[in-house]
Protein backbone atom coordinates (compact mmCIF):
# COMPACT_ATOMS: atom_id res chain seq x y z
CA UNK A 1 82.57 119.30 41.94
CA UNK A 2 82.96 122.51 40.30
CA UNK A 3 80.14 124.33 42.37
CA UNK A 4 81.85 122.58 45.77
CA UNK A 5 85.24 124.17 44.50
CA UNK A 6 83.30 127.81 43.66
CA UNK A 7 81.53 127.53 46.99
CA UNK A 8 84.70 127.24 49.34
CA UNK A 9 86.82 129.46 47.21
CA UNK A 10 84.08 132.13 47.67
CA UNK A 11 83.79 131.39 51.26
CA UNK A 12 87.33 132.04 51.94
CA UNK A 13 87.62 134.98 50.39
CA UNK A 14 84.65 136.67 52.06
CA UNK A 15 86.81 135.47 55.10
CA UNK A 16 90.29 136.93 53.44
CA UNK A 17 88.09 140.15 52.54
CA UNK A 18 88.03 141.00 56.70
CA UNK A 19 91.81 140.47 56.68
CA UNK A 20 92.30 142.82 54.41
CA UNK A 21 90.29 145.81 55.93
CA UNK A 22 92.33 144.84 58.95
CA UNK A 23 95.74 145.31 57.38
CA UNK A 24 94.73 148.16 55.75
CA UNK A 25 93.90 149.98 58.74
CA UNK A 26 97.21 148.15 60.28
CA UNK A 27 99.68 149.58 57.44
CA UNK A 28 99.47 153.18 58.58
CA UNK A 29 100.39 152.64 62.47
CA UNK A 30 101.88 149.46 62.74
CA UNK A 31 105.49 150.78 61.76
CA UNK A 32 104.88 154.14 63.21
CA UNK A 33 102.65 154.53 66.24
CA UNK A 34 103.03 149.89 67.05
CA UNK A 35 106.56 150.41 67.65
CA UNK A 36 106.04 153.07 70.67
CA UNK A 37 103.49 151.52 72.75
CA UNK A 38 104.90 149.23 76.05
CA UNK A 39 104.35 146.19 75.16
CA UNK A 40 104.24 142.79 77.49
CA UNK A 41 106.56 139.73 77.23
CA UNK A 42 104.52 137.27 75.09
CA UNK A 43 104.07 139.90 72.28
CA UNK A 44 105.03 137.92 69.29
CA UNK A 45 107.30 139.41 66.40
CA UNK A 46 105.65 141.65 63.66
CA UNK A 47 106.40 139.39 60.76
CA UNK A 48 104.33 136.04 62.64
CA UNK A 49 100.76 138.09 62.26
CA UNK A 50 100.32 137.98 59.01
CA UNK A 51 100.61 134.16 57.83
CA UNK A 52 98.64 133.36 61.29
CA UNK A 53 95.63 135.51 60.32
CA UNK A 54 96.06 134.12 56.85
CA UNK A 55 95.68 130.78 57.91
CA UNK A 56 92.90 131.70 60.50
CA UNK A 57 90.59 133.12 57.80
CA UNK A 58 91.06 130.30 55.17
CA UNK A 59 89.92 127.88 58.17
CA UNK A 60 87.26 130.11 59.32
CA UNK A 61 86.08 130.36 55.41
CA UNK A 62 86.14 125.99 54.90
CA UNK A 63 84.38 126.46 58.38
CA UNK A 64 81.48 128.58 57.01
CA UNK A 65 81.35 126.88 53.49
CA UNK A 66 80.61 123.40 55.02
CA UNK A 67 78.21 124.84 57.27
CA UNK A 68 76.59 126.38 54.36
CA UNK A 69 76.81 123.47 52.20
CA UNK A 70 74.27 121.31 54.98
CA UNK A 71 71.97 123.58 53.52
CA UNK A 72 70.47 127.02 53.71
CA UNK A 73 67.17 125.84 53.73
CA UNK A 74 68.07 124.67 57.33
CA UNK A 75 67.40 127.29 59.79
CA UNK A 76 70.60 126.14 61.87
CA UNK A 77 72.76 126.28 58.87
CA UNK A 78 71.02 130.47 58.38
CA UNK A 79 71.61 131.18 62.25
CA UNK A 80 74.99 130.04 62.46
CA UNK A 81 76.09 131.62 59.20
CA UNK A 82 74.58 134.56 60.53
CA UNK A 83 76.31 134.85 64.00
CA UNK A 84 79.54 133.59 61.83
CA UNK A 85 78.88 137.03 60.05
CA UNK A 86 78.40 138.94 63.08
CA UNK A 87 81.72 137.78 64.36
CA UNK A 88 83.29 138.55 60.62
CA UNK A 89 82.01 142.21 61.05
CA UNK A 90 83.45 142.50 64.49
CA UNK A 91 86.96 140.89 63.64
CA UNK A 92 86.76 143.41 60.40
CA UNK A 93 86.14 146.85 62.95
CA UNK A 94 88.85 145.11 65.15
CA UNK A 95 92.23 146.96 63.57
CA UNK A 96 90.30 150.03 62.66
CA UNK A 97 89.97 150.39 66.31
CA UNK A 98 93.31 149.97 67.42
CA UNK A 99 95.51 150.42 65.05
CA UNK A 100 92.82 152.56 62.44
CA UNK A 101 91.56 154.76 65.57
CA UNK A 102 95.52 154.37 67.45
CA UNK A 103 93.29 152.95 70.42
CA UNK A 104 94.11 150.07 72.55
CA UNK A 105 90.77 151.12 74.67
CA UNK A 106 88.57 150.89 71.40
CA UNK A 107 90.38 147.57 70.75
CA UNK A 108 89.24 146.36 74.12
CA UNK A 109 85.59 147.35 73.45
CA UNK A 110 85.85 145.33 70.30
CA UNK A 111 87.58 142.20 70.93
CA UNK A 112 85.26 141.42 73.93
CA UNK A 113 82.06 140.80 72.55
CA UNK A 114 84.22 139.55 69.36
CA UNK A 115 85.38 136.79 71.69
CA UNK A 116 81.86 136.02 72.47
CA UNK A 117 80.55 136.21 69.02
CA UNK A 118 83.48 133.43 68.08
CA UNK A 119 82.45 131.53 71.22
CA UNK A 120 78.74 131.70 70.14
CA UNK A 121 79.65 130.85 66.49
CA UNK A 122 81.50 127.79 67.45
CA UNK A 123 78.30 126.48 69.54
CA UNK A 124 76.23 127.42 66.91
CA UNK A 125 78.44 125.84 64.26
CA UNK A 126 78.76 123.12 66.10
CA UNK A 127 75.10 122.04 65.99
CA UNK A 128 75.42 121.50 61.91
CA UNK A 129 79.28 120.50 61.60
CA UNK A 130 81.58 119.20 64.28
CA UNK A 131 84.60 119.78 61.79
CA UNK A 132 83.65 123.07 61.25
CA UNK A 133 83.05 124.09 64.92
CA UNK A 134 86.83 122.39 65.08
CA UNK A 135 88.31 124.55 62.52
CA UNK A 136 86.94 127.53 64.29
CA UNK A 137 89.05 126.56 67.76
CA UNK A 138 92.56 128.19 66.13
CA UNK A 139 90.91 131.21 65.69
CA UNK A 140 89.28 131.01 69.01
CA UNK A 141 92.78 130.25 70.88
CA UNK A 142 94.40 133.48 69.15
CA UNK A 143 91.62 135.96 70.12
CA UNK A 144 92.01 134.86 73.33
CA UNK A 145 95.55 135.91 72.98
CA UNK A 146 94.94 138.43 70.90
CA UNK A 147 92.36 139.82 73.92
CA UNK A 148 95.62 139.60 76.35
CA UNK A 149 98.15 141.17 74.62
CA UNK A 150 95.23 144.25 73.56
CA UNK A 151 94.26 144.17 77.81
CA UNK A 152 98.04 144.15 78.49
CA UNK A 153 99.19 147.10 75.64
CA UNK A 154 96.02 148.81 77.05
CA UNK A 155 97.65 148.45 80.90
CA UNK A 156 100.63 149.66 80.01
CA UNK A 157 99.88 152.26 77.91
């Protein structure tokens, strides 16, 4: 039980580790340089990104864990942990590019094959554990919005 416990914790906070480089490269231009881009309708208040990328990387963490705990000696279980880390790296260059770099362009270069990496994850995790390709969706569903709202600042800007 304890090892189960150690296991998920650990696989959270790899995921929690990504969020972290993101709001670190956030802090710097989210209250200063954010605030003067155009920006469309559906952009969603300030406050609500924090507790939703929260959430997304504690179900994206019990996603990888359970994939992990089918096994590593299971070559599905090492491909789809490794396109889940592919997908970690890309979400973690993410806000250096945008916010880090001030660059909705670099953003855009970024969260497209990011999109596919989730999209190829989710297949992938799929193939070893339906509930964890179903905790992935969330996180799917707001990088699709977070894709439209980077396309859209990008358009306007």
């Amino acid at each position: 039980m304890l090892r189960v416990l150690l296991g998920a914790v650990l696989s959270i906070a790899i995921a929690q580790i990504a969020g972290i480089i993101g709001a670190v490269s956030t802090a710097s231009s989210v209250d200063t340089w954010y605030p003067t881009l155009d920006k469309p309708w559906f952009t969603p208040p300030n406050w609500l990104f924090a507790p939703a990328w929260i959430t997304l990387y504690t179900l994206m963490g019990i996603a990888a864990y359970l994939v992990w705990s089918e096994g590593w000696d299971q070559s599905a279980v090492r491909i789809a942990l490794a396109a889940y880390g592919i997908q970690l790296v890309l979400n973690a260059v993410w806000s250096p590019a945008f916010f880090g770099m001030q660059s909705p362009s670099l953003g855009l270069f970024v969260i497209v094959p990011l999109w596919l990496a989730i999209v190829v994850t989710i297949y992938l995790f799929a193939q070893v554990s339906s509930v964890a390709a179903w905790l992935m969706a969330p996180y799917i569903l707001w990088v699709t919005y977070a894709a439209a709202l980077n396309f859209e600042i990008w358009r306007l800007n």
